[in-house]
C-alpha atoms as a PDB file:
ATOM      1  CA  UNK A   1       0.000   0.000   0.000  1.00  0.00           C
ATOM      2  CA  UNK A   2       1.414   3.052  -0.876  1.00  0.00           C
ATOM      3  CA  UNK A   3       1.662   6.156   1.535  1.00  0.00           C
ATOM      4  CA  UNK A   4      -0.902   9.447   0.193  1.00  0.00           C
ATOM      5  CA  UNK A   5       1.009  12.229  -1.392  1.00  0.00           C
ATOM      6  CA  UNK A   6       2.249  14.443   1.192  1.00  0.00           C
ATOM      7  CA  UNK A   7      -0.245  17.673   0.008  1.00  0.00           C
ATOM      8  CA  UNK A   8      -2.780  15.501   0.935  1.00  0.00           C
ATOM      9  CA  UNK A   9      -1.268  14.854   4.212  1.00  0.00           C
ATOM     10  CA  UNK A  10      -0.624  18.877   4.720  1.00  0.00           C
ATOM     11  CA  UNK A  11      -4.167  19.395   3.926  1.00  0.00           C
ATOM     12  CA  UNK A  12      -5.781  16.838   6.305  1.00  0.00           C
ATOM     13  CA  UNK A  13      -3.078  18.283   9.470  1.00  0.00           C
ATOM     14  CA  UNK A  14      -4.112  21.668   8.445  1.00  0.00           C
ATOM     15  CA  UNK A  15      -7.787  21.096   8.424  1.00  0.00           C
ATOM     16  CA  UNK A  16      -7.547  18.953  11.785  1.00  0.00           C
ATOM     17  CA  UNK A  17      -5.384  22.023  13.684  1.00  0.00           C
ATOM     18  CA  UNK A  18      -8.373  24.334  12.424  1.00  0.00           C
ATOM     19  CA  UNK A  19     -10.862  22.498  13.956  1.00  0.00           C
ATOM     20  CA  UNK A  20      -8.978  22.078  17.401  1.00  0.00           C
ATOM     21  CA  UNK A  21      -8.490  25.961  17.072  1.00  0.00           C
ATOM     22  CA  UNK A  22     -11.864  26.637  16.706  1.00  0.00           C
ATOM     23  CA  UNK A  23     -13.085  23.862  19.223  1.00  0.00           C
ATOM     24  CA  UNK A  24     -11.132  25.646  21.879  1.00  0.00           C
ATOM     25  CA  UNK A  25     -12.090  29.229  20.923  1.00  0.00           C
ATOM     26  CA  UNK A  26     -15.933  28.518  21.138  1.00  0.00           C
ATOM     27  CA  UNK A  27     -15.495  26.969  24.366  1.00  0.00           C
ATOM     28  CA  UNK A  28     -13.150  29.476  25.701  1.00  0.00           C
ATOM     29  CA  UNK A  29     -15.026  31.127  28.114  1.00  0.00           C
ATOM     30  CA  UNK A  30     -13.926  35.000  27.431  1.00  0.00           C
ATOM     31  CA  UNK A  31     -14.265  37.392  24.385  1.00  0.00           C
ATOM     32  CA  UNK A  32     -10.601  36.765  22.817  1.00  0.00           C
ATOM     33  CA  UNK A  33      -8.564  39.292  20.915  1.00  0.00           C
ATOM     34  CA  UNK A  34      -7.684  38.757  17.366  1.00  0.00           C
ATOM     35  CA  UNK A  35      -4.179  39.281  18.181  1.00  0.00           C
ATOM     36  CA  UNK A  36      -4.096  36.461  20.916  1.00  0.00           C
ATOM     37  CA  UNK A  37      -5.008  33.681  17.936  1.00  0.00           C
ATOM     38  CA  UNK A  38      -2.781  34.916  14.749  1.00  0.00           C
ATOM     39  CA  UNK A  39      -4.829  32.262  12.338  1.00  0.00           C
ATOM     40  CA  UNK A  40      -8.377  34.815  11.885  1.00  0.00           C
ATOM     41  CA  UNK A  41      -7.468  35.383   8.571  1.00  0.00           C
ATOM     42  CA  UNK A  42      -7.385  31.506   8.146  1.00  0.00           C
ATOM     43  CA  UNK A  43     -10.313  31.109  10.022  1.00  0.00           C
ATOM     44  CA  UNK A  44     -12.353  33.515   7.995  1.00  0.00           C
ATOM     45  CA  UNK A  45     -10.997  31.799   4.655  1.00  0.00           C
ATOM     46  CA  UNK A  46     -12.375  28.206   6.122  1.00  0.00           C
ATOM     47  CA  UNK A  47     -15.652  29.819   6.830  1.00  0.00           C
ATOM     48  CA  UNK A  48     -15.474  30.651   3.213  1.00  0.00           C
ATOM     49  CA  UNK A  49     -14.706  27.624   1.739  1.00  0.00           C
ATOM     50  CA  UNK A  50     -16.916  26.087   3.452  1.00  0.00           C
ATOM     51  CA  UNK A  51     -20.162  28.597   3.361  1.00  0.00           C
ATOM     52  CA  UNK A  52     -18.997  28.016  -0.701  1.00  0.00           C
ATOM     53  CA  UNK A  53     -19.817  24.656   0.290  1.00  0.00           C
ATOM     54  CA  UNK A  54     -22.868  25.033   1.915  1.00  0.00           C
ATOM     55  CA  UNK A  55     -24.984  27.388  -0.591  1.00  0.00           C
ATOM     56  CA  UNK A  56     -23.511  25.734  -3.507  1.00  0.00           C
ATOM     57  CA  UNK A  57     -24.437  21.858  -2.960  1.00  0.00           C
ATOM     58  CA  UNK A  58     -28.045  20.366  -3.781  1.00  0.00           C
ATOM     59  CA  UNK A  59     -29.404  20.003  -0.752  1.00  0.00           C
ATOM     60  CA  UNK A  60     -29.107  15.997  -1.218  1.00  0.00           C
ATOM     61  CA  UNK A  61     -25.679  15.682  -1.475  1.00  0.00           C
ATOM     62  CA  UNK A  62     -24.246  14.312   1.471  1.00  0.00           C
ATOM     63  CA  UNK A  63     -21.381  17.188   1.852  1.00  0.00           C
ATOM     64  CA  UNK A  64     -24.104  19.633   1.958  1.00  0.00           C
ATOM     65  CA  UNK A  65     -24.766  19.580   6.109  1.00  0.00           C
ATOM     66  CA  UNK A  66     -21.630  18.991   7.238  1.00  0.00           C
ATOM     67  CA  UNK A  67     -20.363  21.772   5.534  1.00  0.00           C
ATOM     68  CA  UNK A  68     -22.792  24.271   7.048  1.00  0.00           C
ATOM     69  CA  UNK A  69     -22.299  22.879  10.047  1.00  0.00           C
ATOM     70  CA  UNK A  70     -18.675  23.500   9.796  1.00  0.00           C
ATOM     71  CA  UNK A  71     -19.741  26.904   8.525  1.00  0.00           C
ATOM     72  CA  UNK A  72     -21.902  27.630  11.576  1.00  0.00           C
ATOM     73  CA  UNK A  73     -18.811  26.264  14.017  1.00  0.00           C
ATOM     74  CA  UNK A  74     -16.319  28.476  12.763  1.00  0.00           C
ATOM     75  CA  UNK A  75     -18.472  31.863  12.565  1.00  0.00           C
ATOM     76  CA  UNK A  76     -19.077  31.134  16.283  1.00  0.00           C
ATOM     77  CA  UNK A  77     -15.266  31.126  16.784  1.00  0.00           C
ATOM     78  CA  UNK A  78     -14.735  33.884  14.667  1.00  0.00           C
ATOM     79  CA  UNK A  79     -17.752  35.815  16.411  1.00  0.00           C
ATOM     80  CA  UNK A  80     -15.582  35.403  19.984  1.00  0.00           C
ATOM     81  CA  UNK A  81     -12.429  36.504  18.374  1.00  0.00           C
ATOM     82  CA  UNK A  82     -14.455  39.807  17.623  1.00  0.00           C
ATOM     83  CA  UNK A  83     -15.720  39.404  14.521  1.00  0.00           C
ATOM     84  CA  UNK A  84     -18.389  39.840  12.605  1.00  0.00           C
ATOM     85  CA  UNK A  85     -20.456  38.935   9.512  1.00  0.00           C
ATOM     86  CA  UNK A  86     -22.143  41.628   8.108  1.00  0.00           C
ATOM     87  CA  UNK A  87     -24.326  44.547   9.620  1.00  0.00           C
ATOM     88  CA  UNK A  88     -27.848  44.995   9.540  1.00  0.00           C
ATOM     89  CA  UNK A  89     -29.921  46.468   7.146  1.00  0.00           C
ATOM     90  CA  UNK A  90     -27.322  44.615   4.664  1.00  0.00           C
ATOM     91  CA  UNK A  91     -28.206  42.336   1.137  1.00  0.00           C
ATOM     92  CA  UNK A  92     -26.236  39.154   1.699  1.00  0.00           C
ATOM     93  CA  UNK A  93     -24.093  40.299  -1.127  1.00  0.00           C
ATOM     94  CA  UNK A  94     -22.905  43.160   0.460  1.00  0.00           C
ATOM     95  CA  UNK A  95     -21.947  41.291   3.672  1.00  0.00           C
ATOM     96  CA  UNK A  96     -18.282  40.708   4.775  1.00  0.00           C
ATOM     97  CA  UNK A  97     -16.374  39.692   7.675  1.00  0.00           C
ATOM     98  CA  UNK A  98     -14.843  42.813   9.950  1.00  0.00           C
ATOM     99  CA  UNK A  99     -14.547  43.949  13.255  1.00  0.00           C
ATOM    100  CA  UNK A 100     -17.989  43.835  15.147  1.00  0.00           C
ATOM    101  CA  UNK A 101     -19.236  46.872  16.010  1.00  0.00           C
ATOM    102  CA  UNK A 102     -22.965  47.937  17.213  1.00  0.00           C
ATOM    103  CA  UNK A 103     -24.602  47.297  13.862  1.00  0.00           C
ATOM    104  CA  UNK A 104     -22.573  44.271  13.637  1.00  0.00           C
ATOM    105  CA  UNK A 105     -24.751  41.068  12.683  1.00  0.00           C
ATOM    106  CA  UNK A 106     -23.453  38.350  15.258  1.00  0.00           C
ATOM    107  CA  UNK A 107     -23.083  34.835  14.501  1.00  0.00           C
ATOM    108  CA  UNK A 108     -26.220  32.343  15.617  1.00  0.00           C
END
């Protein structure tokens, strides 16, 4: 049996360290800085790849939910980092990820 190609490897580590990284932020109990985890810029380019995920699948395909799910994990992260999705009064395609501030849409 031969070993998988090391980017897959990379990939699969990478993707494994997110998700411990965002386990521990949503259950860290305090509002954290964005200077106290350096990876928000990778977090926020998960959340895209995987809201890409979510909106773009038919709703049967079986990559669908655990994408959004994902989706929904790492917005909560990035939501006690201090960011935020959107403001209100916003179309979705005007929404983008930023500092929260009082008009600042939170993450569910």
């Amino acid at each position: 049996m031969r070993a998988p190609p090391l980017d897959i490897l990379e990939r699969v580590t990478r993707r494994m360290a997110m998700r411990l990284l965002v386990a521990i932020i949503v259950l860290a109990p305090t509002t954290l800085r964005a200077d106290d985890v350096p990876d928000t810029q990778q977090l926020i380019a998960e959340w895209i790849e995987h809201n890409t995920l979510c909106r773009g699948l038919h709703g049967d395909d079986p990559r669908m939910q655990p994408a959004c799910d994902e989706r929904q994990r790492i917005g909560r992260a990035l939501d006690k980092l201090g960011w935020c999705y959107g403001e209100t009064n916003q179309m979705a395609y005007q929404m983008q990820w930023h500092r929260c501030h009082d008009n600042s849409l939170h993450a569910e």
